[in-house]
C-alpha atoms as a PDB file:
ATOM      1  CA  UNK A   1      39.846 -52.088 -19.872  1.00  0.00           C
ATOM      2  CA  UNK A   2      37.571 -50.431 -17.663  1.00  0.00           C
ATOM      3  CA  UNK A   3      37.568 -47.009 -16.587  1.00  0.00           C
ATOM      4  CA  UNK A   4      36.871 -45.270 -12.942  1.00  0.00           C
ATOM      5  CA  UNK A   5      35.189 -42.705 -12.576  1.00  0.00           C
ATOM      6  CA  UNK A   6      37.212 -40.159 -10.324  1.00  0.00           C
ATOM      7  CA  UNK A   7      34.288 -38.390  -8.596  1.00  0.00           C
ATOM      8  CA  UNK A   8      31.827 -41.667  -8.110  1.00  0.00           C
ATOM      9  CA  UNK A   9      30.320 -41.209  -4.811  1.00  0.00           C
ATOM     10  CA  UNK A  10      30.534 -43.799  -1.556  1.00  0.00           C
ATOM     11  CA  UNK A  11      27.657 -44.907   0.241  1.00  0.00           C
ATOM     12  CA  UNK A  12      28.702 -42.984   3.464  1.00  0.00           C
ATOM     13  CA  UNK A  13      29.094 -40.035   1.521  1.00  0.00           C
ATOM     14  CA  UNK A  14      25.625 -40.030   0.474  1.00  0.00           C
ATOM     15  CA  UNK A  15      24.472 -41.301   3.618  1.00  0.00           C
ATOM     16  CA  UNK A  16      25.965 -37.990   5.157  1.00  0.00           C
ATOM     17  CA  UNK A  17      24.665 -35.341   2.452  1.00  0.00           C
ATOM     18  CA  UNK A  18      21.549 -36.986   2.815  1.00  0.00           C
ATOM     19  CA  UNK A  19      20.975 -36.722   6.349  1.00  0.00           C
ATOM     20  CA  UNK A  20      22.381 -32.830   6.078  1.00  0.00           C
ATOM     21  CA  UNK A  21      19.848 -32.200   3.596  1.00  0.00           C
ATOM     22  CA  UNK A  22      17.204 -34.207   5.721  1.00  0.00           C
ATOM     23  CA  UNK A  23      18.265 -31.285   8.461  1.00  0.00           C
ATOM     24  CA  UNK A  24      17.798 -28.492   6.490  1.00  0.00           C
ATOM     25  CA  UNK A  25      14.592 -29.205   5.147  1.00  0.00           C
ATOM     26  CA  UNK A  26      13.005 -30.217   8.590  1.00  0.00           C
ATOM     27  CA  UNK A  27      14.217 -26.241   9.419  1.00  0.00           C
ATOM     28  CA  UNK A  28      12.629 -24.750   6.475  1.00  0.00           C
ATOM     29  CA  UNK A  29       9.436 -26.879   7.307  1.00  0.00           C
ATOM     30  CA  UNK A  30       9.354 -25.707  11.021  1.00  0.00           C
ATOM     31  CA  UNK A  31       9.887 -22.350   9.572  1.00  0.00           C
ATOM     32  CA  UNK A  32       7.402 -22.390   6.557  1.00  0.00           C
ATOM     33  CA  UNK A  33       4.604 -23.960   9.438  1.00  0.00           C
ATOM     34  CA  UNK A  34       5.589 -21.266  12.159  1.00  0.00           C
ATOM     35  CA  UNK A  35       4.506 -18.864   9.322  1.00  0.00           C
ATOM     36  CA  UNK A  36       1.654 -20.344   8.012  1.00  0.00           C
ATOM     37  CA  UNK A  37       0.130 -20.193  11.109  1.00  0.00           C
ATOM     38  CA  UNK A  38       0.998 -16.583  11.735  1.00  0.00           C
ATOM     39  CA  UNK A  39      -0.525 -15.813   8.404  1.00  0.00           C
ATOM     40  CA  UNK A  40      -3.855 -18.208   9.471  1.00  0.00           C
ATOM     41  CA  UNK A  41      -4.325 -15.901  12.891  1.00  0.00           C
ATOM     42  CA  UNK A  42      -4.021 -12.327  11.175  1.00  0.00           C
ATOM     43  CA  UNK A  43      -6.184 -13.728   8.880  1.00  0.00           C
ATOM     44  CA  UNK A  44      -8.868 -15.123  10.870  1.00  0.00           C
ATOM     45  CA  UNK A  45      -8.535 -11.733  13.414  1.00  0.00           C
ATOM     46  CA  UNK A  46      -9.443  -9.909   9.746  1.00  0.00           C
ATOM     47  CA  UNK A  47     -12.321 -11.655   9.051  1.00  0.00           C
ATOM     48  CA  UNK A  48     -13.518 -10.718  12.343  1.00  0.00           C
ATOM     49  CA  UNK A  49     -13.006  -7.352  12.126  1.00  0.00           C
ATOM     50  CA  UNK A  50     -14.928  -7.315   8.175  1.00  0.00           C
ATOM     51  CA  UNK A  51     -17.823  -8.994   9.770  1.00  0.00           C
ATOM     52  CA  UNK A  52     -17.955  -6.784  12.707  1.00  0.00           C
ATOM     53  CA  UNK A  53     -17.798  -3.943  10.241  1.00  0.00           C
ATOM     54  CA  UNK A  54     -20.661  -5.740   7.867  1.00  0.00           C
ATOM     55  CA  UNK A  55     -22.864  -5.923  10.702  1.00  0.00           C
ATOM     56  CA  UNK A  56     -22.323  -2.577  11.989  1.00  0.00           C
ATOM     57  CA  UNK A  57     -23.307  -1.110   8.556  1.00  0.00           C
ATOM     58  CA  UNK A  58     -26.284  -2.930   8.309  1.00  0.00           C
ATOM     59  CA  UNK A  59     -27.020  -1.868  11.764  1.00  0.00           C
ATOM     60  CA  UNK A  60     -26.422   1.491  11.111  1.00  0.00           C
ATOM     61  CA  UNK A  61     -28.831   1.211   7.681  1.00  0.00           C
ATOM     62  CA  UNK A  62     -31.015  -0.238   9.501  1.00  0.00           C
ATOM     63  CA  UNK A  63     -31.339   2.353  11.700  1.00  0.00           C
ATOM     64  CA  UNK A  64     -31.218   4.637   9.405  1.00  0.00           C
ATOM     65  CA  UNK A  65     -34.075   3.106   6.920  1.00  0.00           C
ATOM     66  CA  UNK A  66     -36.352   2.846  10.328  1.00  0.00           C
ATOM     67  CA  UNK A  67     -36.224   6.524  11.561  1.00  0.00           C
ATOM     68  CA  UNK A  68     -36.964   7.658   7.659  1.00  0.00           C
ATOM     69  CA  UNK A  69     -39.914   5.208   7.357  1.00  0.00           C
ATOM     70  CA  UNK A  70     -41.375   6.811  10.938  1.00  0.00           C
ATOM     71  CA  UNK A  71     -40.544  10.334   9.693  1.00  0.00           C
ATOM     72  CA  UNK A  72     -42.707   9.731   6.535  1.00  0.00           C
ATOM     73  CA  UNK A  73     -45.179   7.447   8.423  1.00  0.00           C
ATOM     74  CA  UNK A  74     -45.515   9.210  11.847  1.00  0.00           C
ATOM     75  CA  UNK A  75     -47.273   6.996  14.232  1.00  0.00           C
ATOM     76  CA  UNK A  76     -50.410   8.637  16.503  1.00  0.00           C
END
């Protein structure tokens, strides 16, 4: 005797989850891209503004370490 199993899937049924879930994901992906590169152009305008900032404090030190050295070393 052989038994049936009562919830046993057909091929059209899994055909149809499986393009629904085929859906969804390419959504999430679109989504999950669309952020990444959000997150890639914040970060990239940040490391503009730290290397800006860098230079500007070496600039400034710079400065800085210049008008000492004249102060001690005063040129004729």
């Amino acid at each position: 005797m052989i038994k049936r199993m009562a919830n046993r899937n057909t091929v059209q049924s899994v055909a149809s989850d499986l393009k629904s879930h085929e859906a969804k994901c390419e959504e999430r992906w679109k989504t999950i891209f669309k952020e990444t590169e959000e997150i890639k152009a914040e970060v990239s305008d940040l490391n503009k503004t730290l290397k800006m900032a860098v230079f500007g404090c070496f600039g400034f030190l710079g400065t800085l370490l210049i008008a000492l050295i004249s102060i001690i070393f005063p040129v004729n």
